[in-house]
C-alpha atoms as a PDB file:
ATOM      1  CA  UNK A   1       4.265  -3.986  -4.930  1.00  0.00           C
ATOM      2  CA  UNK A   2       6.914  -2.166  -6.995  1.00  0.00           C
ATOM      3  CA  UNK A   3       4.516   1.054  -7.636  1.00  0.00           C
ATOM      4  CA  UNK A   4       3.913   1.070  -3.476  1.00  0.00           C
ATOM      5  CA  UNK A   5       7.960   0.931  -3.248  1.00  0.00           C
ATOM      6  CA  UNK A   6       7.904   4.081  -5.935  1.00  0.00           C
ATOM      7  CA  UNK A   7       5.176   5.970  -4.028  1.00  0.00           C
ATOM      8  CA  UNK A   8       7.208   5.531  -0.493  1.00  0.00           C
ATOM      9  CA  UNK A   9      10.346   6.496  -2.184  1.00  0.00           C
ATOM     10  CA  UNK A  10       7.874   9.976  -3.010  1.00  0.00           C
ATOM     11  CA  UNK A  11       7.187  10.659   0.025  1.00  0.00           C
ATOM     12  CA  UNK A  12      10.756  10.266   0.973  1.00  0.00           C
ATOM     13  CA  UNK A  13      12.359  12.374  -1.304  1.00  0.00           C
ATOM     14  CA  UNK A  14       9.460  14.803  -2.832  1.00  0.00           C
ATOM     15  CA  UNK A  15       7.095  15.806   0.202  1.00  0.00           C
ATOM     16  CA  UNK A  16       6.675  18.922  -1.468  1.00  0.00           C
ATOM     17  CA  UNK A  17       5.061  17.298  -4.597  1.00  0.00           C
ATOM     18  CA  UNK A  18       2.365  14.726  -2.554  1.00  0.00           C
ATOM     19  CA  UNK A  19      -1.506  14.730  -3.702  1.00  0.00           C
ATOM     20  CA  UNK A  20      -4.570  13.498  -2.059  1.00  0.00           C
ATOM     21  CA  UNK A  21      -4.430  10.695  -4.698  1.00  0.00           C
ATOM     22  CA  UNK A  22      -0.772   9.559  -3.341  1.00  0.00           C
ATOM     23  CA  UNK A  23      -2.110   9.415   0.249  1.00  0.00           C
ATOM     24  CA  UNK A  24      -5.111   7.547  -0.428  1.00  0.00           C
ATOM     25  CA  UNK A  25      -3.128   4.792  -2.392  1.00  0.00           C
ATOM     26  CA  UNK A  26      -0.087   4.730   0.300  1.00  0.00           C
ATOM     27  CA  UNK A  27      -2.701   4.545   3.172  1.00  0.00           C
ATOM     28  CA  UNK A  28      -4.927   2.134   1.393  1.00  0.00           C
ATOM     29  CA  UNK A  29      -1.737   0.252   0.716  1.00  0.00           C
ATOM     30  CA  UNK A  30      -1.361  -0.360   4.694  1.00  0.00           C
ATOM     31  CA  UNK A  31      -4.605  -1.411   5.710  1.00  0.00           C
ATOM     32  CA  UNK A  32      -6.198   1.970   6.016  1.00  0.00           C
ATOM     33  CA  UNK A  33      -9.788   3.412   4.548  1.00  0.00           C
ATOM     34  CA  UNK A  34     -11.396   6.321   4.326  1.00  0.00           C
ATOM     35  CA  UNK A  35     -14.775   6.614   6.058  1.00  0.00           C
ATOM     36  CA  UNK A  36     -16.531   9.557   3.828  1.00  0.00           C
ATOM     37  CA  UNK A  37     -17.524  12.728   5.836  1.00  0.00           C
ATOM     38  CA  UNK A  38     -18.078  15.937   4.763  1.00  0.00           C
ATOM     39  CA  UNK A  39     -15.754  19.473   4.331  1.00  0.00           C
ATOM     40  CA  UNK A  40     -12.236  18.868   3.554  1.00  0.00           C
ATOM     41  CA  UNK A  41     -10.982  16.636   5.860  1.00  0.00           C
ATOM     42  CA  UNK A  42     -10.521  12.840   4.686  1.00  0.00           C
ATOM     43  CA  UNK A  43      -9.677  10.666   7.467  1.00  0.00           C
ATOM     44  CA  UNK A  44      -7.948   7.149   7.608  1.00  0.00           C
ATOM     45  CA  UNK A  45      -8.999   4.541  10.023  1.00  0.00           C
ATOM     46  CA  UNK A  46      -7.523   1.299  10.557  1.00  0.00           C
ATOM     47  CA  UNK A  47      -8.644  -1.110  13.437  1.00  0.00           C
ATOM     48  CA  UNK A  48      -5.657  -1.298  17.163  1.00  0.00           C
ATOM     49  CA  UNK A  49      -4.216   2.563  15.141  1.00  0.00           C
ATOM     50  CA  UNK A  50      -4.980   6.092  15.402  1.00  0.00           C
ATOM     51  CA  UNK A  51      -7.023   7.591  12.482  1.00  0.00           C
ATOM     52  CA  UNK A  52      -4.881   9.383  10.016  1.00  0.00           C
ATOM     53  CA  UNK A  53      -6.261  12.898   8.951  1.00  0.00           C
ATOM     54  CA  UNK A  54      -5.358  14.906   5.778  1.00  0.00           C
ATOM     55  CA  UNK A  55      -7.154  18.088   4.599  1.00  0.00           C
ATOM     56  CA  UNK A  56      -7.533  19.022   1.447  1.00  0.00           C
ATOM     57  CA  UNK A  57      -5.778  21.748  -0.468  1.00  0.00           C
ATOM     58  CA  UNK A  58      -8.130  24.437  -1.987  1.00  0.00           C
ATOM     59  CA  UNK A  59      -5.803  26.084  -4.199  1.00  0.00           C
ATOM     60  CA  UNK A  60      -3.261  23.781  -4.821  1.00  0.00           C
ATOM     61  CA  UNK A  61      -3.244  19.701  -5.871  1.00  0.00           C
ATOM     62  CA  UNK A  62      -0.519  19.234  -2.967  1.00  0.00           C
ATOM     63  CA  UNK A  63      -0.876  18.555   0.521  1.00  0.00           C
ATOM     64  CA  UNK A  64       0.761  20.465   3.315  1.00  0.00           C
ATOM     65  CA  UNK A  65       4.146  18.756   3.780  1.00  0.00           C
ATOM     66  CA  UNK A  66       3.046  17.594   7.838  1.00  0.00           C
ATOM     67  CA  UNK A  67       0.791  15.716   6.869  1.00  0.00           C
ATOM     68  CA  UNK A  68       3.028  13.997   4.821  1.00  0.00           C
ATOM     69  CA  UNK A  69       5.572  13.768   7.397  1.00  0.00           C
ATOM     70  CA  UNK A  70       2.908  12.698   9.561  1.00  0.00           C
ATOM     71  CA  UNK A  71       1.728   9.696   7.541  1.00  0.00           C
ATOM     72  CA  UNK A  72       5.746   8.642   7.264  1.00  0.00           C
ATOM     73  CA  UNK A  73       5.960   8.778  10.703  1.00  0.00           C
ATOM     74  CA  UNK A  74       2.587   6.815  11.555  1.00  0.00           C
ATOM     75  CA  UNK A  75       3.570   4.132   8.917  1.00  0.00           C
ATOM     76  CA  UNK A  76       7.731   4.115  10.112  1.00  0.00           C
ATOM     77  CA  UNK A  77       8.551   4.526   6.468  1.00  0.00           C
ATOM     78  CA  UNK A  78      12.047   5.767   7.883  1.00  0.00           C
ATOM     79  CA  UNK A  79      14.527   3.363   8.888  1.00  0.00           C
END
């Protein structure tokens, strides 16, 4: 639990600085999965919630900072 209490403190403090690799494990984390479709969109489903989508990045390994304000808001991260 101490590396999902690192990676929420990330998102946090560095939104600038998340991957696709730090949404998958903080989403994973809290009960959602990725369903595998194609282009690059990954959505995040998790039964009674609304899917979660991130795209992503072409030419950069960091997501667009609303998406990661998006996933802290879905998951209340914020006190």
């Amino acid at each position: 639990m101490k590396g999902d209490e690192k990676l929420v403190k990330k998102f946090l403090t560095d939104r600038m600085h998340i991957t696709v690799e730090d949404c998958d494990r903080l989403l994973t984390a809290y009960g959602y999965e990725w369903r595998k479709g194609g282009g690059s969109h990954r959505t995040y489903h998790k039964k009674g919630t609304r899917p979660i989508t991130v795209v992503v990045p072409k030419n950069t390994k960091y997501v667009n900072t609303s998406y990661a304000k998006n996933i802290i808001k879905v998951l209340e991260l914020e006190g």
